[in-house]
PDB file of N, CA and C in Angstrom:
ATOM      1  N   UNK A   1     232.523 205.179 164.150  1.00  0.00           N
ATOM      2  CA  UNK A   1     232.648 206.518 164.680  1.00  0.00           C
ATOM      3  C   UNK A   1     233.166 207.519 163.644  1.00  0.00           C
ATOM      4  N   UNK A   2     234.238 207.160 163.185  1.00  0.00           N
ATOM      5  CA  UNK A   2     234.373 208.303 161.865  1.00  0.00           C
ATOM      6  C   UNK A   2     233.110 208.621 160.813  1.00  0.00           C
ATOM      7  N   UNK A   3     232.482 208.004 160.822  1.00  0.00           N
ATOM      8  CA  UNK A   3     231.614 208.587 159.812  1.00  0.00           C
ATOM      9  C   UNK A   3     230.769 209.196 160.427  1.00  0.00           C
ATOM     10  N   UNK A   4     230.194 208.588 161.867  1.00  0.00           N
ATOM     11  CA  UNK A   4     229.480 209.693 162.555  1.00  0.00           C
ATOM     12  C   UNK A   4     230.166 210.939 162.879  1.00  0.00           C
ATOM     13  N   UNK A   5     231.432 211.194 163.014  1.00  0.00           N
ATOM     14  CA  UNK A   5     232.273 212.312 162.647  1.00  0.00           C
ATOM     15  C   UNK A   5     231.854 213.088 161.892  1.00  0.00           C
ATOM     16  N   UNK A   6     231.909 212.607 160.781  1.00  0.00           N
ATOM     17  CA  UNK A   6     231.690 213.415 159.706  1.00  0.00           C
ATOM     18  C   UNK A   6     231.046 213.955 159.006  1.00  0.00           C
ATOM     19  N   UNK A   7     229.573 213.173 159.398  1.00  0.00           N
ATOM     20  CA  UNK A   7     228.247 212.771 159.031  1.00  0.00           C
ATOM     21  C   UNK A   7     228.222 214.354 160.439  1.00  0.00           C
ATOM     22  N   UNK A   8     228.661 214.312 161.365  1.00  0.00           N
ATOM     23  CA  UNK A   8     228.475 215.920 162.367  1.00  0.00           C
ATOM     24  C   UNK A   8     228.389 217.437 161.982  1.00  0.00           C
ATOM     25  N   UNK A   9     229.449 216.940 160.472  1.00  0.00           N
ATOM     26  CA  UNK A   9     229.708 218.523 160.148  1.00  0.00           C
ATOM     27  C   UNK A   9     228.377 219.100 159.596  1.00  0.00           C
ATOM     28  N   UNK A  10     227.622 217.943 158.765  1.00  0.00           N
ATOM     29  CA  UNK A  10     226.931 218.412 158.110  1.00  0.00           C
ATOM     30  C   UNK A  10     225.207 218.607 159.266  1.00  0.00           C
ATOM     31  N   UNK A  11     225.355 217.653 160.656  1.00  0.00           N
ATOM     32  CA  UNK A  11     224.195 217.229 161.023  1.00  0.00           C
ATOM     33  C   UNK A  11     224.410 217.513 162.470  1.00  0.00           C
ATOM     34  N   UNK A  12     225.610 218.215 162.647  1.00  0.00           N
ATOM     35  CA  UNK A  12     225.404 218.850 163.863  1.00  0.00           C
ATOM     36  C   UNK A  12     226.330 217.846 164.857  1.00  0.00           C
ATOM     37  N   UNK A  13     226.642 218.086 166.033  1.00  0.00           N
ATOM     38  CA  UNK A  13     227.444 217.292 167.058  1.00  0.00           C
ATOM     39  C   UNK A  13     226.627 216.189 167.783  1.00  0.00           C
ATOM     40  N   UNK A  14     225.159 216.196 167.470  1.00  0.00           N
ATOM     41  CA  UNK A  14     224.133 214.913 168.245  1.00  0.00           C
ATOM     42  C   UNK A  14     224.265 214.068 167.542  1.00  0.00           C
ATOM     43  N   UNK A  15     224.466 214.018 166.336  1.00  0.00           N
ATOM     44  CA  UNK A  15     225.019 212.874 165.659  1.00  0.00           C
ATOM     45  C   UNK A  15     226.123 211.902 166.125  1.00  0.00           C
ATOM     46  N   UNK A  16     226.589 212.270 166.925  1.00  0.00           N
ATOM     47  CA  UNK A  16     227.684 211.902 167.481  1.00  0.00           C
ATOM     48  C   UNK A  16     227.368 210.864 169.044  1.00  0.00           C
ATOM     49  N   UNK A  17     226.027 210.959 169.289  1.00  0.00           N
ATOM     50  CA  UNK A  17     225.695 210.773 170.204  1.00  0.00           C
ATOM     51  C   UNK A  17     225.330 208.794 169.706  1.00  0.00           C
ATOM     52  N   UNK A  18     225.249 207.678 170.439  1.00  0.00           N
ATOM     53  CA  UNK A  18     225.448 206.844 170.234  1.00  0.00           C
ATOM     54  C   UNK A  18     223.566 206.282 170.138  1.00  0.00           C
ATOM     55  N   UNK A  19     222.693 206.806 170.136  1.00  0.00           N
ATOM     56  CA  UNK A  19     221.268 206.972 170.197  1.00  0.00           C
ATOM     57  C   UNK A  19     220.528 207.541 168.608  1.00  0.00           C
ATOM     58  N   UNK A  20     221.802 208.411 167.780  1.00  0.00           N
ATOM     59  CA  UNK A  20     221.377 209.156 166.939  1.00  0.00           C
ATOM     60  C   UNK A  20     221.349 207.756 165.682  1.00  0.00           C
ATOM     61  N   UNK A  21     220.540 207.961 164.763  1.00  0.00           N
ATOM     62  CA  UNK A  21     220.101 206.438 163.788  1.00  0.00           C
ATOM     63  C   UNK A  21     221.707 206.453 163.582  1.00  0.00           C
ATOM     64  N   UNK A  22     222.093 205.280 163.223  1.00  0.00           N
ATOM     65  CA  UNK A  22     223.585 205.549 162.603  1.00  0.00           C
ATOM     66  C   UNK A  22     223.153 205.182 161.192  1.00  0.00           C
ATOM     67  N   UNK A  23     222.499 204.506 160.436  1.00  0.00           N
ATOM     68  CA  UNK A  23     222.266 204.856 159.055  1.00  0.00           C
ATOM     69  C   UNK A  23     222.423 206.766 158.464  1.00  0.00           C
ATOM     70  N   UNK A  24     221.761 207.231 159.146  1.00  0.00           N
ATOM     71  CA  UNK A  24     221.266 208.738 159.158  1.00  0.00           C
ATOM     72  C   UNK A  24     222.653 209.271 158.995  1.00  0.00           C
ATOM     73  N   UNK A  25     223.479 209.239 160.405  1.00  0.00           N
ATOM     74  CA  UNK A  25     225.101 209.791 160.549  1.00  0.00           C
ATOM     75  C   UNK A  25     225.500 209.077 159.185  1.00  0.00           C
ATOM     76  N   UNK A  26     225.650 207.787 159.068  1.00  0.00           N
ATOM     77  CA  UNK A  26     226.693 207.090 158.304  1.00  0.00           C
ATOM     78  C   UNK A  26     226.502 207.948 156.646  1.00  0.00           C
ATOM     79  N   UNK A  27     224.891 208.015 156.224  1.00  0.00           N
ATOM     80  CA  UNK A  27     225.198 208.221 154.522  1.00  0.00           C
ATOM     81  C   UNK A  27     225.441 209.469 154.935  1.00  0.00           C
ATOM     82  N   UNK A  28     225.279 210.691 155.966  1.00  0.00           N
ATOM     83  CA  UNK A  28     225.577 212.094 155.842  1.00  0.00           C
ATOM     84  C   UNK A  28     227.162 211.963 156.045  1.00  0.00           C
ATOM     85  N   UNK A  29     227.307 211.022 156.793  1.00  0.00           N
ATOM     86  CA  UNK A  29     229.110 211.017 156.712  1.00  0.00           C
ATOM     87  C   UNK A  29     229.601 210.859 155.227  1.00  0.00           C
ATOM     88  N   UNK A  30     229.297 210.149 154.467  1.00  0.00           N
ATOM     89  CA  UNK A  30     230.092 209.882 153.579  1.00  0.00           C
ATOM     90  C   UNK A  30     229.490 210.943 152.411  1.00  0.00           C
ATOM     91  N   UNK A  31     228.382 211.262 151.938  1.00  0.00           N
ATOM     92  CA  UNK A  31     228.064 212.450 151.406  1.00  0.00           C
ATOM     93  C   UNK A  31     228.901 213.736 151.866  1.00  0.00           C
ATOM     94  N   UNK A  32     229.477 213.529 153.092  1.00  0.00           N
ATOM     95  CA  UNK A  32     230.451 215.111 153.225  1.00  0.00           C
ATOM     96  C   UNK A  32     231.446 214.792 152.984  1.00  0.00           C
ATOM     97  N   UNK A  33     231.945 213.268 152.721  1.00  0.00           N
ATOM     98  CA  UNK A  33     233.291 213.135 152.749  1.00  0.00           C
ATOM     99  C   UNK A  33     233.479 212.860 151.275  1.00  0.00           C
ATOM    100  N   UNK A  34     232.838 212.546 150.626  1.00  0.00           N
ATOM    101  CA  UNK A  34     233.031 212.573 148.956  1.00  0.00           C
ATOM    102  C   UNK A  34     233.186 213.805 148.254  1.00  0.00           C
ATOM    103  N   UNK A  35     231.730 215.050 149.092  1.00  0.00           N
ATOM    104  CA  UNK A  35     231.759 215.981 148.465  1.00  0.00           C
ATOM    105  C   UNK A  35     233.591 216.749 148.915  1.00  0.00           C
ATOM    106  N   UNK A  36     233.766 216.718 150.116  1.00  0.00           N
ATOM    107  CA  UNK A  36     235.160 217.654 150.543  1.00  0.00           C
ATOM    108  C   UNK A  36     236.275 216.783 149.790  1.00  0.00           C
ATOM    109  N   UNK A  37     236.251 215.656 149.471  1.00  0.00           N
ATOM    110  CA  UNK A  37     237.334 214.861 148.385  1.00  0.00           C
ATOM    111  C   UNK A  37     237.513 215.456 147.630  1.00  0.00           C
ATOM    112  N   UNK A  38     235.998 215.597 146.807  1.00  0.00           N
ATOM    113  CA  UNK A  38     236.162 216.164 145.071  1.00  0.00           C
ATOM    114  C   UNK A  38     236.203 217.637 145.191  1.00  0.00           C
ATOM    115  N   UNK A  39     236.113 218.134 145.922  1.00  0.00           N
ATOM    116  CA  UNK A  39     236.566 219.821 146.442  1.00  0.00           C
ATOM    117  C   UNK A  39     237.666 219.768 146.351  1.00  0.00           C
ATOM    118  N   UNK A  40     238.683 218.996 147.398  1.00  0.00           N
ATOM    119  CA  UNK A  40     239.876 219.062 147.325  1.00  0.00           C
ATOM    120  C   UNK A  40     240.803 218.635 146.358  1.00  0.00           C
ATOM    121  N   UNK A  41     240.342 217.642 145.757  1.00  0.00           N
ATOM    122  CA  UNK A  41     240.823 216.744 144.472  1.00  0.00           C
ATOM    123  C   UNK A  41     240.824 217.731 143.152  1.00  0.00           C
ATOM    124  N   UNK A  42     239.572 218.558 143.386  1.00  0.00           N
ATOM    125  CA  UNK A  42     239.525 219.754 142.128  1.00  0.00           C
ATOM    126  C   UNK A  42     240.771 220.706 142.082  1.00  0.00           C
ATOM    127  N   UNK A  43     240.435 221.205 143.685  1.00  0.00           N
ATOM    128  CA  UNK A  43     241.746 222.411 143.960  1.00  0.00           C
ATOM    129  C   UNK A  43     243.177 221.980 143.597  1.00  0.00           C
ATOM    130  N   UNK A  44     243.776 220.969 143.943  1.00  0.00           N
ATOM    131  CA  UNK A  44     244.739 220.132 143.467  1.00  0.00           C
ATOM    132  C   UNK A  44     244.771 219.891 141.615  1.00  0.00           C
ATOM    133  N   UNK A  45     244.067 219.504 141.610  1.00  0.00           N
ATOM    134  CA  UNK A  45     243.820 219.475 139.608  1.00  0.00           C
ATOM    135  C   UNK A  45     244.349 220.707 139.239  1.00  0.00           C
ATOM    136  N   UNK A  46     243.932 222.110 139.969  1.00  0.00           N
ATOM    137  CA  UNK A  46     244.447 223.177 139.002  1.00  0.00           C
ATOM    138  C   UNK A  46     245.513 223.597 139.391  1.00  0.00           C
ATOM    139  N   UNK A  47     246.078 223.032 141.087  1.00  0.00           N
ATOM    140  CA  UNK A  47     247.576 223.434 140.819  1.00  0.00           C
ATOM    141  C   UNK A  47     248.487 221.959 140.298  1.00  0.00           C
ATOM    142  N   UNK A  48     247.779 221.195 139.994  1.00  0.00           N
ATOM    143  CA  UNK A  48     248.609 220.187 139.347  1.00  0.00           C
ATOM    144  C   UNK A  48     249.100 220.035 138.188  1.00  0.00           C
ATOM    145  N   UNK A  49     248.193 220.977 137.156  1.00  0.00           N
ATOM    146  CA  UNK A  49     247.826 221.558 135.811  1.00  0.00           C
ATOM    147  C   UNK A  49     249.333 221.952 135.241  1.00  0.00           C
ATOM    148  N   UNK A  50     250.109 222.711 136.391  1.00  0.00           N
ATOM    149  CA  UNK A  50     251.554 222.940 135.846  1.00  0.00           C
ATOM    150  C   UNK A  50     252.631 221.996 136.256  1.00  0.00           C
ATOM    151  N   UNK A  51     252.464 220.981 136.916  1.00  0.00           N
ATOM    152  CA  UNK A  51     253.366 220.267 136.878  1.00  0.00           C
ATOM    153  C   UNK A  51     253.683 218.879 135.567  1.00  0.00           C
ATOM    154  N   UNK A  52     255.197 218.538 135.882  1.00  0.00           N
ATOM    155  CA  UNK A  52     255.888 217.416 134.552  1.00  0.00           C
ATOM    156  C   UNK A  52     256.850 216.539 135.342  1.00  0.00           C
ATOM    157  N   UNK A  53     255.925 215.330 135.335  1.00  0.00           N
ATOM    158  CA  UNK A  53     257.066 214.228 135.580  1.00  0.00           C
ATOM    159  C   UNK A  53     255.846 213.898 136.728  1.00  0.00           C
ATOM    160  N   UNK A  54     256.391 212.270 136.451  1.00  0.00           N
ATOM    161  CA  UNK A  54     255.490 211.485 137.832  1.00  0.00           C
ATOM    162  C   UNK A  54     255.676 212.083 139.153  1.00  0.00           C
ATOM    163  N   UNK A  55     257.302 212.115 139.457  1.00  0.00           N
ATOM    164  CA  UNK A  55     257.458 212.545 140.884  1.00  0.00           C
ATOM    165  C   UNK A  55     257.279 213.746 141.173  1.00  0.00           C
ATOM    166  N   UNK A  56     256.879 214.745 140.572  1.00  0.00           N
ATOM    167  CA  UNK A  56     256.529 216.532 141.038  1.00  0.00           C
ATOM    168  C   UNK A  56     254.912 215.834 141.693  1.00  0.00           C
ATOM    169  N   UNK A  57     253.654 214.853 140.480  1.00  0.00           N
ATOM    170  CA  UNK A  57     252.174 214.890 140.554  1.00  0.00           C
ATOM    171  C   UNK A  57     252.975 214.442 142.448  1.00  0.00           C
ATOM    172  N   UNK A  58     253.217 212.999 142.496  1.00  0.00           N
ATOM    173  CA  UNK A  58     253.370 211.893 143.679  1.00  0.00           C
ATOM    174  C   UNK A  58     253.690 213.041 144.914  1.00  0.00           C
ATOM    175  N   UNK A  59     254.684 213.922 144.654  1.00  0.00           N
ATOM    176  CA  UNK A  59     255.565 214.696 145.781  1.00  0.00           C
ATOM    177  C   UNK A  59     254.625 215.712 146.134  1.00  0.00           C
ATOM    178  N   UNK A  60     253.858 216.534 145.217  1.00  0.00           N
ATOM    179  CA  UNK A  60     252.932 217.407 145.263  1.00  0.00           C
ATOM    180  C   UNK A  60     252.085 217.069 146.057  1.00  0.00           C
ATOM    181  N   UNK A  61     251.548 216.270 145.451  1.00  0.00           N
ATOM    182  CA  UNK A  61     250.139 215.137 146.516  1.00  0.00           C
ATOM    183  C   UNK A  61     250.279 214.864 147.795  1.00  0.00           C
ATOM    184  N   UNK A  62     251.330 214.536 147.931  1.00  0.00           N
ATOM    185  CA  UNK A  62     251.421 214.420 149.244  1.00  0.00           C
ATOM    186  C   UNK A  62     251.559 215.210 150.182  1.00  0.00           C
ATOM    187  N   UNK A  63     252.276 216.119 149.653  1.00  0.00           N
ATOM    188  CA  UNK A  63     252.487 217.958 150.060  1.00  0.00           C
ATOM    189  C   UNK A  63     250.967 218.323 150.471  1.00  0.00           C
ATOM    190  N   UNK A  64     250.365 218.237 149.446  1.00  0.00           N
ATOM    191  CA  UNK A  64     248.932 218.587 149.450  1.00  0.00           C
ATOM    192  C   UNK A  64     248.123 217.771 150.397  1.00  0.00           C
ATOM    193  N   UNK A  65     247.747 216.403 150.544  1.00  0.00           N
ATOM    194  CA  UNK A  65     247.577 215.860 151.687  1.00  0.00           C
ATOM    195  C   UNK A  65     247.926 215.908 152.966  1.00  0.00           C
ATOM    196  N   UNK A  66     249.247 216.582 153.044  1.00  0.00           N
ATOM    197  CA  UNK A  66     249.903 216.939 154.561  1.00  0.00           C
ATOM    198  C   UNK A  66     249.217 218.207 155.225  1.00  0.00           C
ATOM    199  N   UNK A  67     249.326 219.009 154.227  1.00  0.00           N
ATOM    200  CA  UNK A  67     248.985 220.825 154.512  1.00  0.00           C
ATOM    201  C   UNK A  67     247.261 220.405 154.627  1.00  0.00           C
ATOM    202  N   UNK A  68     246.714 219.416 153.708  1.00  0.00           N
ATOM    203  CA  UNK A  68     245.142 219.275 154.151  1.00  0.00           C
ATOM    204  C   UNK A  68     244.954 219.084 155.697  1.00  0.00           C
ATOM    205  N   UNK A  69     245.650 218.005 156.108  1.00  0.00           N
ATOM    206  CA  UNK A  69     245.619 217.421 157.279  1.00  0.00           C
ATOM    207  C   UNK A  69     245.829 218.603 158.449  1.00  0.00           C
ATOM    208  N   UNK A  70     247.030 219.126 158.363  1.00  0.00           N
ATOM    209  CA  UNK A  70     247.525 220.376 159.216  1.00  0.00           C
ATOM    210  C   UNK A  70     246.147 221.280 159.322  1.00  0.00           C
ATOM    211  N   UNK A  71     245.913 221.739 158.095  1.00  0.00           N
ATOM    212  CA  UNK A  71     245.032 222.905 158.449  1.00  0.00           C
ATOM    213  C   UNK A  71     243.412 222.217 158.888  1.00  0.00           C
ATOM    214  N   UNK A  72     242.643 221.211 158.470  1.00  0.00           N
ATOM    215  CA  UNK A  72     242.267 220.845 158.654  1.00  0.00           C
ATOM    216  C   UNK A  72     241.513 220.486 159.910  1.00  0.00           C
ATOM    217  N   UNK A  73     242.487 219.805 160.532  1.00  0.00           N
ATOM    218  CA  UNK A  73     242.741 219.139 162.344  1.00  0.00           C
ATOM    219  C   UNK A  73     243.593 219.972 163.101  1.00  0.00           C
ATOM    220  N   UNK A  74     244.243 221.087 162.432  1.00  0.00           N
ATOM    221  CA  UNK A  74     244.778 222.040 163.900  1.00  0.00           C
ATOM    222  C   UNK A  74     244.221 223.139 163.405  1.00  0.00           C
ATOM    223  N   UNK A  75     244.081 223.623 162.785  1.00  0.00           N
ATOM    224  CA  UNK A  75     243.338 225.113 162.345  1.00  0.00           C
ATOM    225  C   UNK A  75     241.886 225.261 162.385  1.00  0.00           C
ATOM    226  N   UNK A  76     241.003 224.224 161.494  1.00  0.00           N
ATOM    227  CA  UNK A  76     239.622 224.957 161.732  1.00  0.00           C
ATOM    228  C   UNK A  76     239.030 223.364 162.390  1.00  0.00           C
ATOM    229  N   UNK A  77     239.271 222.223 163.004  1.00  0.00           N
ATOM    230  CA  UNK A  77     239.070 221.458 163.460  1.00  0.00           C
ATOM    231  C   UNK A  77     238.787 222.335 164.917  1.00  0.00           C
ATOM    232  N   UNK A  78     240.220 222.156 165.734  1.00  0.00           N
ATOM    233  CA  UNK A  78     239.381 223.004 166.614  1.00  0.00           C
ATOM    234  C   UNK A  78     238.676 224.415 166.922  1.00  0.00           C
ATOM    235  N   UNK A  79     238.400 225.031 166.378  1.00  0.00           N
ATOM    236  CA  UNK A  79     237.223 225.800 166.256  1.00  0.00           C
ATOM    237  C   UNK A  79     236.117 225.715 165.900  1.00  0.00           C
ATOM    238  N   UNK A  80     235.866 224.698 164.581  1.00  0.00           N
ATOM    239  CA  UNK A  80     234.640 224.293 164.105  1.00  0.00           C
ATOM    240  C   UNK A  80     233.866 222.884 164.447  1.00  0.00           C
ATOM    241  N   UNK A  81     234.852 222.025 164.569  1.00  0.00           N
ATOM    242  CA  UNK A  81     234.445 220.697 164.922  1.00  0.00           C
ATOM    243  C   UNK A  81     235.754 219.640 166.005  1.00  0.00           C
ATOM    244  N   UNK A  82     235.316 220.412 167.121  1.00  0.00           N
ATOM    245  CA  UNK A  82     236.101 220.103 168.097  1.00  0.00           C
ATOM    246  C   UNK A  82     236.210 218.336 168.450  1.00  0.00           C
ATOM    247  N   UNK A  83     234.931 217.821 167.717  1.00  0.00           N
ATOM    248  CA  UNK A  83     234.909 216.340 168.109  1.00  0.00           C
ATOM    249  C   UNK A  83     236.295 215.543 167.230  1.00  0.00           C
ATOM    250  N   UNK A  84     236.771 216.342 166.161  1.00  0.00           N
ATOM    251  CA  UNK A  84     238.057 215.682 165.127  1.00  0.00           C
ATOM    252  C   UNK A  84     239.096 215.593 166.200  1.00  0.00           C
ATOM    253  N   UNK A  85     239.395 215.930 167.185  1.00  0.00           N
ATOM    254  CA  UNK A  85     240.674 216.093 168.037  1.00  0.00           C
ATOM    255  C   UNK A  85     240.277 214.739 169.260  1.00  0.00           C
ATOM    256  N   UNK A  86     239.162 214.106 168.921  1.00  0.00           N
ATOM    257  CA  UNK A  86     239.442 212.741 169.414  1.00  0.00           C
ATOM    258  C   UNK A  86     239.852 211.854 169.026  1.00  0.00           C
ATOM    259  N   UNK A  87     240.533 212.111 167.082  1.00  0.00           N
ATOM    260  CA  UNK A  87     240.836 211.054 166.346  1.00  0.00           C
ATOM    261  C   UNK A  87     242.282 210.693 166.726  1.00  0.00           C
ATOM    262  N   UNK A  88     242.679 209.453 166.253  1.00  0.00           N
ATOM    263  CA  UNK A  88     243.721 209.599 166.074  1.00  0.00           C
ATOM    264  C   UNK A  88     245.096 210.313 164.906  1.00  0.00           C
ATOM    265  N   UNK A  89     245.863 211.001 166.377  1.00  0.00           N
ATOM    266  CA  UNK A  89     246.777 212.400 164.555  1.00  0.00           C
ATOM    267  C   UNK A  89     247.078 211.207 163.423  1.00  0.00           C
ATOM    268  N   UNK A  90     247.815 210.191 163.834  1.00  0.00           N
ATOM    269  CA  UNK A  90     248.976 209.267 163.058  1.00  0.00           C
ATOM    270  C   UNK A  90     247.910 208.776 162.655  1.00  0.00           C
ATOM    271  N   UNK A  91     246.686 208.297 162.415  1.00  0.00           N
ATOM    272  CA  UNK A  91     245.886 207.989 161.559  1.00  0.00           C
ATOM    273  C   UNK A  91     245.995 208.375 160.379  1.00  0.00           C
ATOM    274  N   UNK A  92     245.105 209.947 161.089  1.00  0.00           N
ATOM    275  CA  UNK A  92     244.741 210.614 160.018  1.00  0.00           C
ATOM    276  C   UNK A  92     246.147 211.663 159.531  1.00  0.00           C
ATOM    277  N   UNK A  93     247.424 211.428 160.158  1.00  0.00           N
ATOM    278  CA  UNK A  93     248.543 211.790 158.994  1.00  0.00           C
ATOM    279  C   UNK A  93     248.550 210.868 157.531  1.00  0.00           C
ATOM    280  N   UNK A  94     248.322 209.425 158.245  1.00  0.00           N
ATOM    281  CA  UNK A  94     249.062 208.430 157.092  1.00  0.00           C
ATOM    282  C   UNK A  94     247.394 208.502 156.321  1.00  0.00           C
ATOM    283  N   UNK A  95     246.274 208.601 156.877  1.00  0.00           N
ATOM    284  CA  UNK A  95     245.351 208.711 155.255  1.00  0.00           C
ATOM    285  C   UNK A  95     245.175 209.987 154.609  1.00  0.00           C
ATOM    286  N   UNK A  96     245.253 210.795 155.734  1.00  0.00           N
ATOM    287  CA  UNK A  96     245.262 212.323 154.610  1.00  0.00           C
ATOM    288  C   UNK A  96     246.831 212.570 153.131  1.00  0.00           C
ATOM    289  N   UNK A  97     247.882 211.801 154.050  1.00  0.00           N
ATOM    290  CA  UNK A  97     248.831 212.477 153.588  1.00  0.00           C
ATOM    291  C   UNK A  97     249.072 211.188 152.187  1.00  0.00           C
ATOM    292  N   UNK A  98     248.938 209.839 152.765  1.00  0.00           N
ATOM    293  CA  UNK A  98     248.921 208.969 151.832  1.00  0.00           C
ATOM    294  C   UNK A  98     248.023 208.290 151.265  1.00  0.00           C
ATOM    295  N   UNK A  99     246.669 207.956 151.727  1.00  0.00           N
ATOM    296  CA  UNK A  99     245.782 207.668 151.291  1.00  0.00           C
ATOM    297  C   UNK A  99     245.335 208.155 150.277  1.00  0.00           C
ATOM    298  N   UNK A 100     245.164 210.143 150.741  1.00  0.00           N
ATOM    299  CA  UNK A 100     244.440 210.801 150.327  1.00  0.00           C
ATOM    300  C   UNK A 100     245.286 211.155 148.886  1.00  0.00           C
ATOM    301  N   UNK A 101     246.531 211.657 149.676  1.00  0.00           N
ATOM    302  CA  UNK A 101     247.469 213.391 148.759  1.00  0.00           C
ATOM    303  C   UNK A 101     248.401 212.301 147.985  1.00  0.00           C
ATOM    304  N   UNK A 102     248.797 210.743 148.042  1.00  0.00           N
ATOM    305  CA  UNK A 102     249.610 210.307 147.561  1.00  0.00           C
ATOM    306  C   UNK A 102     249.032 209.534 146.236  1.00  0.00           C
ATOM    307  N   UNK A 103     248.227 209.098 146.398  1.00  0.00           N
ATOM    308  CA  UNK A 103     247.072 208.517 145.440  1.00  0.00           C
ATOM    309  C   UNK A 103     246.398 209.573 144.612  1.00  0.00           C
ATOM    310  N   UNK A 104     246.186 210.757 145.347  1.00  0.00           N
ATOM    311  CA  UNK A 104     245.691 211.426 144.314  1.00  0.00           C
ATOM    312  C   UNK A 104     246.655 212.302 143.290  1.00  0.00           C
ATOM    313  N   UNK A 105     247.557 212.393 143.793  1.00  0.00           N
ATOM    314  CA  UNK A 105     249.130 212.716 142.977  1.00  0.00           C
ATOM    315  C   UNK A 105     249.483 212.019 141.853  1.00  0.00           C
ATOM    316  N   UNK A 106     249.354 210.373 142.290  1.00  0.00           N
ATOM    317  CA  UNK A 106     249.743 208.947 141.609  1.00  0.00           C
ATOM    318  C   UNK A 106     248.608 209.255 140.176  1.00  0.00           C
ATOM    319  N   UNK A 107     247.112 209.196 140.473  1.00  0.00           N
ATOM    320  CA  UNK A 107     246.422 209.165 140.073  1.00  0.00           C
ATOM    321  C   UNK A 107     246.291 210.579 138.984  1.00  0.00           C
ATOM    322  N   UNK A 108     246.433 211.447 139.195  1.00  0.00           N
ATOM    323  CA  UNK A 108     246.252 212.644 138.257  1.00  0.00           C
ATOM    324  C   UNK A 108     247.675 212.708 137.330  1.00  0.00           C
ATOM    325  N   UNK A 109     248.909 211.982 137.405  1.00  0.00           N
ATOM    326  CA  UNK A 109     249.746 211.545 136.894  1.00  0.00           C
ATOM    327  C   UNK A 109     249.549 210.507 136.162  1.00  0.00           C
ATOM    328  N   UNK A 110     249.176 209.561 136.144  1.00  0.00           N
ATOM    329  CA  UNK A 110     248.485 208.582 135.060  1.00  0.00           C
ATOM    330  C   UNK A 110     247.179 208.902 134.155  1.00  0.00           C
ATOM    331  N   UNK A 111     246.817 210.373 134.701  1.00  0.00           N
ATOM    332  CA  UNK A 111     245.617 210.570 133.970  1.00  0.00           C
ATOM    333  C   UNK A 111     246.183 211.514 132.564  1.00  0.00           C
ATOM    334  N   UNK A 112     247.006 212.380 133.499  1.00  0.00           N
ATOM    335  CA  UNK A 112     247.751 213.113 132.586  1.00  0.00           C
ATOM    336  C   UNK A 112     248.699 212.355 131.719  1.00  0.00           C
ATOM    337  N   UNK A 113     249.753 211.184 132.448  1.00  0.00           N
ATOM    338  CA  UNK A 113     250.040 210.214 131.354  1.00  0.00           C
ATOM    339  C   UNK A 113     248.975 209.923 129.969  1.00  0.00           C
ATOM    340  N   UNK A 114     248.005 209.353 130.776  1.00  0.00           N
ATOM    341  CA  UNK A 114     247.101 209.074 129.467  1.00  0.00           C
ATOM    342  C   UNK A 114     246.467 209.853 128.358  1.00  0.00           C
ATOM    343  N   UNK A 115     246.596 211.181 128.922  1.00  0.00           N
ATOM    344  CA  UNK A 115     246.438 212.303 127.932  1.00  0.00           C
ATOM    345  C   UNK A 115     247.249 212.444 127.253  1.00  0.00           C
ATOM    346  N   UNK A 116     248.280 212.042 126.815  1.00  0.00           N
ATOM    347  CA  UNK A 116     248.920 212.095 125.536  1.00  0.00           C
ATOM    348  C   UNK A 116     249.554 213.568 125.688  1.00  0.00           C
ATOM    349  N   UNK A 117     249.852 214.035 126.757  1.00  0.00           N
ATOM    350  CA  UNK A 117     249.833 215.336 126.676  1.00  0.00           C
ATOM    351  C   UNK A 117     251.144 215.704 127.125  1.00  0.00           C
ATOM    352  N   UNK A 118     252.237 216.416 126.282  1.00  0.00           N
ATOM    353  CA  UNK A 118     253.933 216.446 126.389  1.00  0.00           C
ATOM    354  C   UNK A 118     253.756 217.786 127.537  1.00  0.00           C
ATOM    355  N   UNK A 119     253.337 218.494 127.153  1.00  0.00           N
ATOM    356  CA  UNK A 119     253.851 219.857 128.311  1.00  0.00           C
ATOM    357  C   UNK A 119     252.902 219.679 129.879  1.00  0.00           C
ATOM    358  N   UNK A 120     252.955 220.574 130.795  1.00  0.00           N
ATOM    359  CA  UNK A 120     251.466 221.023 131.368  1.00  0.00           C
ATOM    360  C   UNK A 120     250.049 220.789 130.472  1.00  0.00           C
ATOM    361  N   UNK A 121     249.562 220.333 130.784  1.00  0.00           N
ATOM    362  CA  UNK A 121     247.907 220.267 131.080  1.00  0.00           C
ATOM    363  C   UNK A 121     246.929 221.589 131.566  1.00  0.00           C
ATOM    364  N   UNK A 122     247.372 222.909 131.090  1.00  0.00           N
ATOM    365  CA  UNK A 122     246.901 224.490 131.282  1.00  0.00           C
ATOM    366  C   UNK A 122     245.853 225.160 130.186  1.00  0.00           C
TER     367      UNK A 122
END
């Protein structure tokens, strides 16, 4: 069901319907969910650009994963895709906020580790 979720934004709410191919829902699900990753993963990169020290990327990220989630599922969820408010919240707190914002914090911190790079990354 989540991917037919998601696979909705891009293909409409009949997708959702248990008749619709689920191959069809499933790769449009994950084609929207890679592309809104690396959307969000970008936007994050350039305010991550000024931060120093593992725990600002880790604390940030998660910051950033929380406020995704919030606006996301209470702001334009219900208005745009009312079917997200059948998920579960505590799910999708602990993957937006840690899956998503904590890993990708972790992760742009080891990247920047590996850049050899003493100040910001600007």
């Amino acid at each position: 069901m989540p991917l037919r979720m998601i696979g909705a934004i891009a293909l409409g709410p009949e997708a959702l319907d248990p008749g619709y191919p689920l191959l069809t829902a499933s790769i449009a699900g994950v084609v929207v969910h890679l592309i809104l990753a690396i959307a969000y993963g970008i936007v994050f990169g350039e305010i991550a650009a000024m931060l120093r020290g593992r725990a600002a990327f880790i604390g940030l990220g998660s910051i950033f994963g929380l406020a995704l989630w919030l606006v996301n599922f209470y702001v334009i969820a219900p208005i745009a895709f009312p079917w997200f408010l059948q998920a579960s919240p505590v799910v999708q707190f602990i993957a937006h906020t840690f899956f998503f914002g904590t890993v990708l914090g972790w992760y742009l911190w080891k990247s920047h580790e590996r850049s050899g790079l003493e100040g910001p990354a600007v």
